[in-house]
PDB file of N, CA and C in Angstrom:
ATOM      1  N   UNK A   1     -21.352 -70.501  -1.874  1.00  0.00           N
ATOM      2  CA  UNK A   1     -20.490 -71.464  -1.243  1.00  0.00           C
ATOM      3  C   UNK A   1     -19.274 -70.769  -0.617  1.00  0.00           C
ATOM      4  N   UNK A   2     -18.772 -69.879  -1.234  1.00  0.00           N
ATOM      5  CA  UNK A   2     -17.651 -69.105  -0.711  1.00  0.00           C
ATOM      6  C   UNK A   2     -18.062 -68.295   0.482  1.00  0.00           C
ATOM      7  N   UNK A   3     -18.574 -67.746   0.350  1.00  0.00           N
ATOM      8  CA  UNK A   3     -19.677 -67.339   1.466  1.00  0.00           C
ATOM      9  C   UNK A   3     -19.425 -67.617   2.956  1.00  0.00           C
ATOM     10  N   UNK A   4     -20.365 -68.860   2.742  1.00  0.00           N
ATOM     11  CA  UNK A   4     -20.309 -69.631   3.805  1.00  0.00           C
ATOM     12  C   UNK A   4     -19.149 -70.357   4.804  1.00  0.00           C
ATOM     13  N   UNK A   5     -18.231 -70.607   3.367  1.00  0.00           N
ATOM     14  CA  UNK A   5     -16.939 -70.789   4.039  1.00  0.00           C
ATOM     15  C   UNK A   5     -16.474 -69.813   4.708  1.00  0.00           C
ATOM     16  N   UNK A   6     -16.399 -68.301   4.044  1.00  0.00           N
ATOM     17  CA  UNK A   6     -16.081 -67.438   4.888  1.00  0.00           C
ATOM     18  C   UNK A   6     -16.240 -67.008   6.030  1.00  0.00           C
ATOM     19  N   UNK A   7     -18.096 -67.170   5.812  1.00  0.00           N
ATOM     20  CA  UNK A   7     -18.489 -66.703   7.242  1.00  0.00           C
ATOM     21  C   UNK A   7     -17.877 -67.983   8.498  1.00  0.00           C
ATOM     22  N   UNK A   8     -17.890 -69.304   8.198  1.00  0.00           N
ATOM     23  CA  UNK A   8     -17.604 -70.608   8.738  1.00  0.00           C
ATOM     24  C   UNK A   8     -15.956 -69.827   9.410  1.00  0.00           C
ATOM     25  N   UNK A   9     -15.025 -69.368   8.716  1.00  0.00           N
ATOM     26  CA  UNK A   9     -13.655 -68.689   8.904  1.00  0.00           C
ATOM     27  C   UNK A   9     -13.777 -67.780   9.888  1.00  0.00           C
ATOM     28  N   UNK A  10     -14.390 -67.421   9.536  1.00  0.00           N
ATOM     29  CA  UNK A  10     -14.096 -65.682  10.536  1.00  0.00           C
ATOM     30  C   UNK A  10     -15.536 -65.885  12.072  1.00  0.00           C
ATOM     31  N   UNK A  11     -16.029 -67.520  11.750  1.00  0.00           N
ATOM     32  CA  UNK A  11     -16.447 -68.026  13.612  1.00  0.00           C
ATOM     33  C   UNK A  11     -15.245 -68.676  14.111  1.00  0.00           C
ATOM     34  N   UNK A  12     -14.930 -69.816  13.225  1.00  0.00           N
ATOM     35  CA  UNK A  12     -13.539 -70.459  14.047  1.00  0.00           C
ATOM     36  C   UNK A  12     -12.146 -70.006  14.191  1.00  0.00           C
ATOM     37  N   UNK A  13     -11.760 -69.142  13.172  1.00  0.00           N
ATOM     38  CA  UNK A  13     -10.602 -68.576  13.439  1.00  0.00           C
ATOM     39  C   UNK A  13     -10.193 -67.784  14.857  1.00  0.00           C
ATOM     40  N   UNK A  14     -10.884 -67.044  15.005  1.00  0.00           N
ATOM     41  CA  UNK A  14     -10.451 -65.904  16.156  1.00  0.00           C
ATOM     42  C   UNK A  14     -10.619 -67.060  17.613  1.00  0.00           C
ATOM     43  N   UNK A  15     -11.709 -68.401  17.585  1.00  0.00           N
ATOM     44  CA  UNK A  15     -11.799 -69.271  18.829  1.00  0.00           C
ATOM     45  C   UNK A  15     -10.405 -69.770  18.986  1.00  0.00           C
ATOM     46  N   UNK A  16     -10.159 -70.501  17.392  1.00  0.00           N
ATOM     47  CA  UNK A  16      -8.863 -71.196  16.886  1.00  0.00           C
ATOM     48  C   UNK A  16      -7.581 -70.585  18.042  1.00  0.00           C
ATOM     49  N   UNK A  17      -7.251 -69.240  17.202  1.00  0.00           N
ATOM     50  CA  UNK A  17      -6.412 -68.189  17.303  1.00  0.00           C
ATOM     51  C   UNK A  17      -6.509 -68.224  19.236  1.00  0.00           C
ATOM     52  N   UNK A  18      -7.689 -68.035  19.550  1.00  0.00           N
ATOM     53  CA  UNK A  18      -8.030 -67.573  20.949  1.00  0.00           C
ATOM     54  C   UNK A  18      -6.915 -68.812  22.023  1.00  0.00           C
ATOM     55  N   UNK A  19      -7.987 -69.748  21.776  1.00  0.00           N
ATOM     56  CA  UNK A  19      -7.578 -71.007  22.387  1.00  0.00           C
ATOM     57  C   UNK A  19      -5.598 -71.394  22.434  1.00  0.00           C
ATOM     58  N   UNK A  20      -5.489 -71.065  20.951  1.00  0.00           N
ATOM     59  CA  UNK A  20      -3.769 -71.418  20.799  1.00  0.00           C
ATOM     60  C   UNK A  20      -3.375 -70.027  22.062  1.00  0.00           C
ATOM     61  N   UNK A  21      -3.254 -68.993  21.686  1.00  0.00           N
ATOM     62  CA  UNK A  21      -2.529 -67.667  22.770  1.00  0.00           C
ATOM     63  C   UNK A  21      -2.969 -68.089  23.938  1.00  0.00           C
ATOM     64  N   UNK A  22      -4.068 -68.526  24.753  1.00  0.00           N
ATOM     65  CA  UNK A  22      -3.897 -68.729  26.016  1.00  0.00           C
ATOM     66  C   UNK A  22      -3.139 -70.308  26.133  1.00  0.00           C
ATOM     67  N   UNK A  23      -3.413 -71.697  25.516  1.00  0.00           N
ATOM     68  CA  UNK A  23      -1.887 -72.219  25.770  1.00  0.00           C
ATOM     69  C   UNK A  23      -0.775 -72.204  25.531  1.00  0.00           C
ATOM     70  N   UNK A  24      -0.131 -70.991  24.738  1.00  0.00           N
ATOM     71  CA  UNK A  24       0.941 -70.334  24.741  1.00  0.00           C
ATOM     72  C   UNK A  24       1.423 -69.821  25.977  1.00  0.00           C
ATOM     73  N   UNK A  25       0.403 -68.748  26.252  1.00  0.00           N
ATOM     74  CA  UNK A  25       0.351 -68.161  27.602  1.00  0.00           C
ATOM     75  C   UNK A  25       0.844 -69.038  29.032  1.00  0.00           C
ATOM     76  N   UNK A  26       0.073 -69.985  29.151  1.00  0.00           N
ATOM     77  CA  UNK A  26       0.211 -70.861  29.764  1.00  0.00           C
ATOM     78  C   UNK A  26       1.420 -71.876  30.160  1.00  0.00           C
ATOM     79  N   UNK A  27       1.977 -71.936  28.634  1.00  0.00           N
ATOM     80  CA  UNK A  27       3.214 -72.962  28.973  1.00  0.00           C
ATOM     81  C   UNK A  27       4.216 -71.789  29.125  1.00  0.00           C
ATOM     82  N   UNK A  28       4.253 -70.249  28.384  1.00  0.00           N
ATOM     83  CA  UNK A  28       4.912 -69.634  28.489  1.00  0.00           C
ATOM     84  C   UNK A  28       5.430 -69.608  30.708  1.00  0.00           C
ATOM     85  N   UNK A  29       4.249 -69.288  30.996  1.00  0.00           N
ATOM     86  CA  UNK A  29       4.058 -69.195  32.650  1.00  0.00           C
ATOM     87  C   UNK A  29       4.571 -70.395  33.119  1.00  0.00           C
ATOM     88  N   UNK A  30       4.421 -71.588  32.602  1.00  0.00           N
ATOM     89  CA  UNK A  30       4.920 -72.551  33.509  1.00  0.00           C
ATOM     90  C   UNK A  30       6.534 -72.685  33.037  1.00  0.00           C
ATOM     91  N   UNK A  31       6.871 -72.544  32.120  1.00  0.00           N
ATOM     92  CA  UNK A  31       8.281 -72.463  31.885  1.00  0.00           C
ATOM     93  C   UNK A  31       8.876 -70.992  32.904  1.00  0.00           C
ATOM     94  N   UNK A  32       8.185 -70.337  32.834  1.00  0.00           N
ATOM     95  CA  UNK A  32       9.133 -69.234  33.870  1.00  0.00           C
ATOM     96  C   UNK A  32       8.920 -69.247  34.936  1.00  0.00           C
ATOM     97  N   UNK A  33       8.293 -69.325  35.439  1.00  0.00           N
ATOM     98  CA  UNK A  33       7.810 -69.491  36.943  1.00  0.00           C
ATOM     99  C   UNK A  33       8.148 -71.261  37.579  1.00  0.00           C
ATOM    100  N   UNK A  34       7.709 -72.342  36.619  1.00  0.00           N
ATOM    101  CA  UNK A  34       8.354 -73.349  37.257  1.00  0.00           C
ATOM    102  C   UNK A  34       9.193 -73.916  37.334  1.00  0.00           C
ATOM    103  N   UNK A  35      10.294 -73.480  36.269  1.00  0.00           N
ATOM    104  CA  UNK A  35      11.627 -73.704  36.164  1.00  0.00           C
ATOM    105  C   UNK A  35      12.186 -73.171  38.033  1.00  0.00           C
ATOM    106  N   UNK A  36      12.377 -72.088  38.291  1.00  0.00           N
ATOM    107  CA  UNK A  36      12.867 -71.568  39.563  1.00  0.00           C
ATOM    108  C   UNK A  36      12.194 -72.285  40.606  1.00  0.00           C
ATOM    109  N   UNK A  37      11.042 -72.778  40.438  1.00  0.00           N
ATOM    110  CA  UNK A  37      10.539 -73.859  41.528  1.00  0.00           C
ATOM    111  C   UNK A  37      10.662 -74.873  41.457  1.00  0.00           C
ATOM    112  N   UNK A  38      11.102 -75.751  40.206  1.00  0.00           N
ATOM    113  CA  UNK A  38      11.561 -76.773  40.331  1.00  0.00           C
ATOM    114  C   UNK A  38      12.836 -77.085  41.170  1.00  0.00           C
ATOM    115  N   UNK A  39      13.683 -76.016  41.088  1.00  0.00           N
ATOM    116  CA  UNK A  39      14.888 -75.862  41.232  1.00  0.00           C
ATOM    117  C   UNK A  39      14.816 -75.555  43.110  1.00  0.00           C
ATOM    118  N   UNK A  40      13.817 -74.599  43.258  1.00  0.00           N
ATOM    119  CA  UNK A  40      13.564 -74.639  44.795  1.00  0.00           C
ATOM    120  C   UNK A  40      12.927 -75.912  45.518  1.00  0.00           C
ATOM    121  N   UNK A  41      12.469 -76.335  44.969  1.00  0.00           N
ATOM    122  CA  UNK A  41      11.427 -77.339  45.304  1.00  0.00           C
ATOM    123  C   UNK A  41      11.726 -78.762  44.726  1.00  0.00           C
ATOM    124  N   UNK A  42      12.882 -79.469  44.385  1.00  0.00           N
ATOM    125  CA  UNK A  42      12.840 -80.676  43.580  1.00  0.00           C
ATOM    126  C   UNK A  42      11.873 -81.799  43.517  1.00  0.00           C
ATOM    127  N   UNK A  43      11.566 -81.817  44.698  1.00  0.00           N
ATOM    128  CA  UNK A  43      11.143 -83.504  45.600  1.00  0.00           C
ATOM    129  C   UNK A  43       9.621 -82.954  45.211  1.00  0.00           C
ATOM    130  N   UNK A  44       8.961 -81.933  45.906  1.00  0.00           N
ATOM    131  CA  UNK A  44       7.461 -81.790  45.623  1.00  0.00           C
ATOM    132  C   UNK A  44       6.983 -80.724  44.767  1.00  0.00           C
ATOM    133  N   UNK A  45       7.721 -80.467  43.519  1.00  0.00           N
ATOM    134  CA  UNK A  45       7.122 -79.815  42.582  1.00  0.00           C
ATOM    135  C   UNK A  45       6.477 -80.566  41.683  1.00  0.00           C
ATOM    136  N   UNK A  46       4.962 -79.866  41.225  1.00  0.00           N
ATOM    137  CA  UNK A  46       4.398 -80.452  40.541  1.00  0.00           C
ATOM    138  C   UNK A  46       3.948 -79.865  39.283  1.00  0.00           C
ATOM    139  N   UNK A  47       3.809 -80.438  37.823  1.00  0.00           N
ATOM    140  CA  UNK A  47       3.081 -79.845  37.058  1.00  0.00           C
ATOM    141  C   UNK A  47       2.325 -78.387  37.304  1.00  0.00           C
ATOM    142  N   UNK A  48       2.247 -77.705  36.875  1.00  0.00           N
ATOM    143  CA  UNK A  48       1.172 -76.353  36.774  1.00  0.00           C
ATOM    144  C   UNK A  48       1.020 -75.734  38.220  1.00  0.00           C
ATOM    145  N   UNK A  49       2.437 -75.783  39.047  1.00  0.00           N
ATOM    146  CA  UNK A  49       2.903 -75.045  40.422  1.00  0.00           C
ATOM    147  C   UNK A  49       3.212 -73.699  39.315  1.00  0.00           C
ATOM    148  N   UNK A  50       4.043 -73.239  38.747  1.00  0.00           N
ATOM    149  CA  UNK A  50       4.698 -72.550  37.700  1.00  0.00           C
ATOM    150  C   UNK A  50       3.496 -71.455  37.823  1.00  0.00           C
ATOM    151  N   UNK A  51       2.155 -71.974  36.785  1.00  0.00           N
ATOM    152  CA  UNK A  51       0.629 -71.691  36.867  1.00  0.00           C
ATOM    153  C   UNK A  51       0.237 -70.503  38.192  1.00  0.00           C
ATOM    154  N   UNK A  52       0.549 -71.370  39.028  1.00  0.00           N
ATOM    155  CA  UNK A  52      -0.388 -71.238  40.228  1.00  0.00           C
ATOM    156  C   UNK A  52       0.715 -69.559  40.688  1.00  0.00           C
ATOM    157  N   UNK A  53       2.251 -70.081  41.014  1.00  0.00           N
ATOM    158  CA  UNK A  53       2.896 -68.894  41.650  1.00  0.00           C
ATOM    159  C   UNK A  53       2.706 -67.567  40.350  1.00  0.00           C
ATOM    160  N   UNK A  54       2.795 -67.737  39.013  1.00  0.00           N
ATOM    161  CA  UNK A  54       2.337 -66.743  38.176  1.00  0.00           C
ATOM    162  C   UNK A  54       1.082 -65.854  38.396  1.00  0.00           C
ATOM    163  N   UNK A  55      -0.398 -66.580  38.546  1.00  0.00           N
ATOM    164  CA  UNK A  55      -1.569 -66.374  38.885  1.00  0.00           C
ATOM    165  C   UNK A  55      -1.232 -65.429  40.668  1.00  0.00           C
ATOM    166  N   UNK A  56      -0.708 -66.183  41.274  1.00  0.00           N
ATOM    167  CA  UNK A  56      -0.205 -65.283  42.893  1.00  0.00           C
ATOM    168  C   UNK A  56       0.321 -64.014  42.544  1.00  0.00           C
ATOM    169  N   UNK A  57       1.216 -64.138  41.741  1.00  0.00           N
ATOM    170  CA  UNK A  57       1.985 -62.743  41.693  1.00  0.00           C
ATOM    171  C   UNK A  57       1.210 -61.769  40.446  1.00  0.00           C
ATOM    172  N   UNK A  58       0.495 -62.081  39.788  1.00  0.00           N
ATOM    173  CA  UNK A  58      -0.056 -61.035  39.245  1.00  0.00           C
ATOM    174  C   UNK A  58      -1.212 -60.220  40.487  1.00  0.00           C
ATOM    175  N   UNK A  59      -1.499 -61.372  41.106  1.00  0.00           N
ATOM    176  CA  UNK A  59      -2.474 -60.479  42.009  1.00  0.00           C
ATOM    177  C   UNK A  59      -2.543 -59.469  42.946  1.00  0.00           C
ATOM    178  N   UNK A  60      -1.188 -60.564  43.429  1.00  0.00           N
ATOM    179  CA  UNK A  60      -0.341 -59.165  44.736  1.00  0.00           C
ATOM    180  C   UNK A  60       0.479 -58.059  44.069  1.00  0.00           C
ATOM    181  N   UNK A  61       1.157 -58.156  42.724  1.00  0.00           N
ATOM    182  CA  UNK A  61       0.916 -56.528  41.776  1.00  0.00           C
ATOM    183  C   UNK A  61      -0.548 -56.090  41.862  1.00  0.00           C
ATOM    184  N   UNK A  62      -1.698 -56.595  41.740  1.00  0.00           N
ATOM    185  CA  UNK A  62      -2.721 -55.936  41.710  1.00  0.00           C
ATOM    186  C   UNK A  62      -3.199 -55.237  43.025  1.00  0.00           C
ATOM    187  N   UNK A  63      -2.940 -55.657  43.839  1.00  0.00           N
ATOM    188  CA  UNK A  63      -3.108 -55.585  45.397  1.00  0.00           C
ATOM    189  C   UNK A  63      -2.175 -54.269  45.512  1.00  0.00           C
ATOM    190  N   UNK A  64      -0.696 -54.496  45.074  1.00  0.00           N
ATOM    191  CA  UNK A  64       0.140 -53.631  45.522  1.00  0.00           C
ATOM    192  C   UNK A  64      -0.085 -52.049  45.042  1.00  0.00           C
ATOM    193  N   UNK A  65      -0.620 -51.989  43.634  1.00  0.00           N
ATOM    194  CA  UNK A  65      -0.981 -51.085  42.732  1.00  0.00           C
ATOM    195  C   UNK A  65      -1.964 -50.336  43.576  1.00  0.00           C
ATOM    196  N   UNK A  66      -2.663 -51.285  44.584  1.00  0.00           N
ATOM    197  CA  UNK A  66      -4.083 -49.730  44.518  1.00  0.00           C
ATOM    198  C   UNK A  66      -3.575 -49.145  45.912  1.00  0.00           C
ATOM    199  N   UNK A  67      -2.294 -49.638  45.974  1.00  0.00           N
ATOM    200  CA  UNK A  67      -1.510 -48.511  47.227  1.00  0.00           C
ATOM    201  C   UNK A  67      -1.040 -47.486  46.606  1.00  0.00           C
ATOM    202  N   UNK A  68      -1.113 -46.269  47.384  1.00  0.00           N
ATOM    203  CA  UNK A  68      -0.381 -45.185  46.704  1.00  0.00           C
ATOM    204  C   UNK A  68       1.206 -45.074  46.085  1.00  0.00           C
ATOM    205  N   UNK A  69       1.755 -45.689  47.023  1.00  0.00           N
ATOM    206  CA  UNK A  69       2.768 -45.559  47.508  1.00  0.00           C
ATOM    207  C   UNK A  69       3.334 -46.145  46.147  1.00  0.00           C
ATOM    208  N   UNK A  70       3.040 -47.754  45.968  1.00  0.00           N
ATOM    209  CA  UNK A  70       3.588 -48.276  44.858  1.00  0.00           C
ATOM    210  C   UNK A  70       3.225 -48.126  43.754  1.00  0.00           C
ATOM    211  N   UNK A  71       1.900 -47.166  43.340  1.00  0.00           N
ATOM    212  CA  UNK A  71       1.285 -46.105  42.141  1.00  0.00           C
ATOM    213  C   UNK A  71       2.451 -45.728  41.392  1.00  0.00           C
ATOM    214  N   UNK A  72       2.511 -44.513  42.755  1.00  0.00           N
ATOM    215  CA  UNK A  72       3.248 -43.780  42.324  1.00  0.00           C
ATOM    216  C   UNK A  72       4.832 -44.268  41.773  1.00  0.00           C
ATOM    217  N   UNK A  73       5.133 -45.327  42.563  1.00  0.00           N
ATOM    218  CA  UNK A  73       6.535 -45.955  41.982  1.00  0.00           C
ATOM    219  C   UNK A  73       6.854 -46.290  41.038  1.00  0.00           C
ATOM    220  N   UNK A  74       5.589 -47.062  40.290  1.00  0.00           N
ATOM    221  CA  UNK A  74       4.745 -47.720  39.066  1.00  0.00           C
ATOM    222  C   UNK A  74       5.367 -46.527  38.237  1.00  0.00           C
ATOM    223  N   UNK A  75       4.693 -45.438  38.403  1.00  0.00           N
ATOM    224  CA  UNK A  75       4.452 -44.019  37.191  1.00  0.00           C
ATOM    225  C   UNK A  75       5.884 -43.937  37.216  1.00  0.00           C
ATOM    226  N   UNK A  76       6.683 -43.794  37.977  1.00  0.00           N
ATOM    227  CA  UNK A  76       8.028 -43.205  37.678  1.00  0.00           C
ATOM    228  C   UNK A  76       8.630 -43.959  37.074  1.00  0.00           C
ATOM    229  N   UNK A  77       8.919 -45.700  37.449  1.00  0.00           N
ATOM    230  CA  UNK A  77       9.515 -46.669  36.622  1.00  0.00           C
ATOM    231  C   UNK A  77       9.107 -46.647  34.926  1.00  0.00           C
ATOM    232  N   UNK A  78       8.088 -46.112  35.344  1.00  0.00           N
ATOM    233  CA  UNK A  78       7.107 -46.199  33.761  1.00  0.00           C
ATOM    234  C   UNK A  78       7.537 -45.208  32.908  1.00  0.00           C
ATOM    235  N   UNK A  79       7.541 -43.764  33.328  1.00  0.00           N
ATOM    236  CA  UNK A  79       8.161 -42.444  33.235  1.00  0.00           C
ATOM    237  C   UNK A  79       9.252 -42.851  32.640  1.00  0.00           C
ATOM    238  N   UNK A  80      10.516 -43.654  33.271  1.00  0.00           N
ATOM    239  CA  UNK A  80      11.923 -44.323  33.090  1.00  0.00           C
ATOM    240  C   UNK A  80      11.924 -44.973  31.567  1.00  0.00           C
ATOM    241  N   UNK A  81      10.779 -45.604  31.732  1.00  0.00           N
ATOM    242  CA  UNK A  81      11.345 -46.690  30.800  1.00  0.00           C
ATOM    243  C   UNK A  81      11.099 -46.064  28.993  1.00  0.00           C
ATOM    244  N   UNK A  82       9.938 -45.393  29.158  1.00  0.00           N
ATOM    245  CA  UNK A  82       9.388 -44.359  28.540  1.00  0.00           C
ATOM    246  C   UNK A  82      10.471 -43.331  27.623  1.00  0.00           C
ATOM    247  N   UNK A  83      11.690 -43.046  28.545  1.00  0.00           N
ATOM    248  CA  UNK A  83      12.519 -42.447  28.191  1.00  0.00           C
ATOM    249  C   UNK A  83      13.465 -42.792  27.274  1.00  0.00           C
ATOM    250  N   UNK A  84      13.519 -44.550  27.248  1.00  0.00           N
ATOM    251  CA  UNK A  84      14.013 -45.127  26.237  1.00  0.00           C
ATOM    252  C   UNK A  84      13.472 -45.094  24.833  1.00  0.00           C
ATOM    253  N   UNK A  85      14.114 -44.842  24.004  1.00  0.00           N
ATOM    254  CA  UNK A  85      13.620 -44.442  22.379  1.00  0.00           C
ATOM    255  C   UNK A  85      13.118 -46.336  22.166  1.00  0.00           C
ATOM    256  N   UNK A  86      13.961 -47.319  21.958  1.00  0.00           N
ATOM    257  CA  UNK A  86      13.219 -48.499  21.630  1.00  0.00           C
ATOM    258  C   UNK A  86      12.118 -49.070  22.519  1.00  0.00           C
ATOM    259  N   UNK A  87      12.590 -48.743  23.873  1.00  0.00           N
ATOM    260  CA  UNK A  87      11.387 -49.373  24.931  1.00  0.00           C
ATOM    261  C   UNK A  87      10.564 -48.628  24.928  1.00  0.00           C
ATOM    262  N   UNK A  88      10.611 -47.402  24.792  1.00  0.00           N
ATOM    263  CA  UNK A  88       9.205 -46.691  24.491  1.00  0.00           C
ATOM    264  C   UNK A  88       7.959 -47.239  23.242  1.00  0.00           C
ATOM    265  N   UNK A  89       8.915 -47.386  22.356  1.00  0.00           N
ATOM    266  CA  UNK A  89       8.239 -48.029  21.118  1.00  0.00           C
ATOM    267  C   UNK A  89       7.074 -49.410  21.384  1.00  0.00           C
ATOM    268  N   UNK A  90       8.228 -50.157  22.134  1.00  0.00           N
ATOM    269  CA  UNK A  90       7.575 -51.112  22.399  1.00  0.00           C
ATOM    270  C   UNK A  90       6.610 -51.667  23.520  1.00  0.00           C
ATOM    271  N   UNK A  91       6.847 -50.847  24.481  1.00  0.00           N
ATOM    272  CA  UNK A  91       5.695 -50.576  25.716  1.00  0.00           C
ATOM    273  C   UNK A  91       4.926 -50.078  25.280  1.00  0.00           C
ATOM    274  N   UNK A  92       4.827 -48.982  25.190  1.00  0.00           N
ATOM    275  CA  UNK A  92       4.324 -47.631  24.915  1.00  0.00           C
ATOM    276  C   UNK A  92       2.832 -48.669  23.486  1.00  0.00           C
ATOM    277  N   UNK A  93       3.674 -49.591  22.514  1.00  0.00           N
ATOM    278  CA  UNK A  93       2.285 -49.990  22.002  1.00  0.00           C
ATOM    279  C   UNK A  93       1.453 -51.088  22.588  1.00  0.00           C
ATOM    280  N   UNK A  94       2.021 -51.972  23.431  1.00  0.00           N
ATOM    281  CA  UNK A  94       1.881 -53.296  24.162  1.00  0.00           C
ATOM    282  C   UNK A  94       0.489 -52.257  25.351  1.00  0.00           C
ATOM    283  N   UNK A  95       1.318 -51.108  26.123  1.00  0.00           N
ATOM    284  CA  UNK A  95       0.413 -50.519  27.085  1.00  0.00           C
ATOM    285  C   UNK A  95      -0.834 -49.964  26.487  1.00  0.00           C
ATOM    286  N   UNK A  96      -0.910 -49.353  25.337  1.00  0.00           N
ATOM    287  CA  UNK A  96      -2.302 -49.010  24.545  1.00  0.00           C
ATOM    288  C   UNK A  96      -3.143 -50.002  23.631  1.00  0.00           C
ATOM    289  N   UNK A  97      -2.420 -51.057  23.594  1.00  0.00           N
ATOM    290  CA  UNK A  97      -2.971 -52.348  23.374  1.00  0.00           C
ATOM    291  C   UNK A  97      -3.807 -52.811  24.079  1.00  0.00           C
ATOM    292  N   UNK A  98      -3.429 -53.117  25.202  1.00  0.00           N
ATOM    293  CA  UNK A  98      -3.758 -53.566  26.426  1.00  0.00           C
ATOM    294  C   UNK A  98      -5.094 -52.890  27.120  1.00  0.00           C
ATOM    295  N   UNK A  99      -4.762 -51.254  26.869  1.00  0.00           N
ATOM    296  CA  UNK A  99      -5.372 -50.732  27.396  1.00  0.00           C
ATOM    297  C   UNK A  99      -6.508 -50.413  26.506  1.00  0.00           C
ATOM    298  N   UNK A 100      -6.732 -50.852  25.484  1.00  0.00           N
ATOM    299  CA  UNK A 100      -7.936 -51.104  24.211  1.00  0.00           C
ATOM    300  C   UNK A 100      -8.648 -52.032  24.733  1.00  0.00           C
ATOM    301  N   UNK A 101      -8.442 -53.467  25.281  1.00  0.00           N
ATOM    302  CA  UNK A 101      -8.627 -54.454  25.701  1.00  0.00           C
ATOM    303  C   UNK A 101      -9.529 -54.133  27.351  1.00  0.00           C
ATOM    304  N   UNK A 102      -8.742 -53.649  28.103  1.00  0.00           N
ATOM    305  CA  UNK A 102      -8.996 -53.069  29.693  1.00  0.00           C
ATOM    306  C   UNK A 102     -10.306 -51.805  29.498  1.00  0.00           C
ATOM    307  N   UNK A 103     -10.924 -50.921  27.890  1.00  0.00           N
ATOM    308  CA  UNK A 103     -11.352 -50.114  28.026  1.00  0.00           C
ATOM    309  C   UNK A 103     -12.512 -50.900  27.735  1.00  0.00           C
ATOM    310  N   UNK A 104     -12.602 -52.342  26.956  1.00  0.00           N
ATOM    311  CA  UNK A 104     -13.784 -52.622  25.769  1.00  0.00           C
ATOM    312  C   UNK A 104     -14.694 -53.096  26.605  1.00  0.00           C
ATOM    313  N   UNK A 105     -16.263 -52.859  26.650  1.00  0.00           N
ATOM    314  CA  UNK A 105     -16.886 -53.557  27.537  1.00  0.00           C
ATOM    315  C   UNK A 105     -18.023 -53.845  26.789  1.00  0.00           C
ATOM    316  N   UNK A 106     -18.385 -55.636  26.608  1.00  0.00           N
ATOM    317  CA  UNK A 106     -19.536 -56.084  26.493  1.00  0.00           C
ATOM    318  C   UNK A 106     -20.900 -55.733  27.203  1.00  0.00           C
ATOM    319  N   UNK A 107     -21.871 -55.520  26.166  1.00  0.00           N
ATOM    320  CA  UNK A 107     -23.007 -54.998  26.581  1.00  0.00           C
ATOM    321  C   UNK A 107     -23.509 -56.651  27.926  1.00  0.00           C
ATOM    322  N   UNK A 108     -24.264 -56.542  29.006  1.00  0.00           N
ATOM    323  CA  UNK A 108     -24.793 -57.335  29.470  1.00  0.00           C
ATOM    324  C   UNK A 108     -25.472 -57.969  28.583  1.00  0.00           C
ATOM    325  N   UNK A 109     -25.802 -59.467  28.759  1.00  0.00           N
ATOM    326  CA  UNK A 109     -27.042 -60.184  28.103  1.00  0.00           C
ATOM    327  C   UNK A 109     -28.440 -59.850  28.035  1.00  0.00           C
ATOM    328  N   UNK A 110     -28.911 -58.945  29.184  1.00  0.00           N
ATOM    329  CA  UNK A 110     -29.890 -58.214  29.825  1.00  0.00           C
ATOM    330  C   UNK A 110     -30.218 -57.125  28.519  1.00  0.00           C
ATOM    331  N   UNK A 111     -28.919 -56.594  28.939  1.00  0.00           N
ATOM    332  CA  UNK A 111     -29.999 -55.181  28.065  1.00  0.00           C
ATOM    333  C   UNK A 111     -29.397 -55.820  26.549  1.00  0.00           C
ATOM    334  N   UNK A 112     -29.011 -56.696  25.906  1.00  0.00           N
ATOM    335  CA  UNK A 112     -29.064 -57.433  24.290  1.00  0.00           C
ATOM    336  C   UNK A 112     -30.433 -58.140  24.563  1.00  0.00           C
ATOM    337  N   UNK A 113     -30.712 -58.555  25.373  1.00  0.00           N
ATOM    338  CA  UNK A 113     -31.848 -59.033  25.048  1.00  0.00           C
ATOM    339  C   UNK A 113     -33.245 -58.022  24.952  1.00  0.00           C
ATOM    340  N   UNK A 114     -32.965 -57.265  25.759  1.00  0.00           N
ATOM    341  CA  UNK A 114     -33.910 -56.271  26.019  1.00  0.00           C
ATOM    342  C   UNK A 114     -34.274 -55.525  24.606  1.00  0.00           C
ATOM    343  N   UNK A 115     -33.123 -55.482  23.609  1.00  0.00           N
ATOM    344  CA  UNK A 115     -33.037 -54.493  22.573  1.00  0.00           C
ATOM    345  C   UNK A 115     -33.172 -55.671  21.514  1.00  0.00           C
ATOM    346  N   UNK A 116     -33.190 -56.681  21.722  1.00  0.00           N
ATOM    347  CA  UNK A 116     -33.264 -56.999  20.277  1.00  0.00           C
ATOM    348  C   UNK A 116     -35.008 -57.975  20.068  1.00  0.00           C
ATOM    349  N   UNK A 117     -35.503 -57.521  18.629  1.00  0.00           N
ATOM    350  CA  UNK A 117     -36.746 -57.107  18.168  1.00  0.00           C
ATOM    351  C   UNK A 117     -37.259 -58.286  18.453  1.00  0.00           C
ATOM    352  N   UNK A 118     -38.824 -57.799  19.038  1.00  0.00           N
ATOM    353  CA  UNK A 118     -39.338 -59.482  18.823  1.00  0.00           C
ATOM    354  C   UNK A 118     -39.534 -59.956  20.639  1.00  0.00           C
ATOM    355  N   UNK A 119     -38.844 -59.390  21.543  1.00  0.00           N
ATOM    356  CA  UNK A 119     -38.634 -59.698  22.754  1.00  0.00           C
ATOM    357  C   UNK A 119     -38.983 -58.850  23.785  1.00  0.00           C
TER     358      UNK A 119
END
């Protein structure tokens, strides 16, 4: 019986867990991003604008990044911040975090199916 509960724990928890951090995420983004647009925008701001200009600007960093130019700007700011004894601490684990996350790659469904017995 314990068991089962456990195993029952360790399916819903991490969905649980999952589900709460991205609407965290989420209201986190609309509180920063739509606060300043509310404020630009009174009359036609709407719900989950906040959302939308957050989602824009991560992209055009992404866009901007695979220029050299702002690479390299990237590395030096980074270099900078790096230099700080507490911000190092705390980038420095957030960026290898992240970058645990950016390295991990699920096998396709294809080749799990391919490998598992019976199929």
């Amino acid at each position: 019986m314990g068991r089962i509960f456990f195993a029952g724990l360790l399916t819903v928890l991490p969905v649980v867990a999952t589900v709460y951090f991205m609407v965290w995420l989420i209201g986190v983004a609309e509180r920063v991003f739509g606060r300043p647009l509310q404020w630009l925008v009174p009359d036609g701001y709407q719900t989950g604008m906040g959302i939308v200009i957050a989602i824009a600007i991560v992209f055009g960093v992404g866009i901007l990044m695979r220029e050299y130019f702002f690479a390299r700007l990237f590395r030096r700011a980074e270099r900078a911040l790096l230099a700080v004894p507490l911000v190092r601490s705390v980038y420095g684990a957030l960026r290898d975090m992240l970058g645990l996350f950016a390295s991990h790659k699920e096998p396709s469904l294809e080749v799990v199916a391919l490998t598992l017995p019976g199929t």
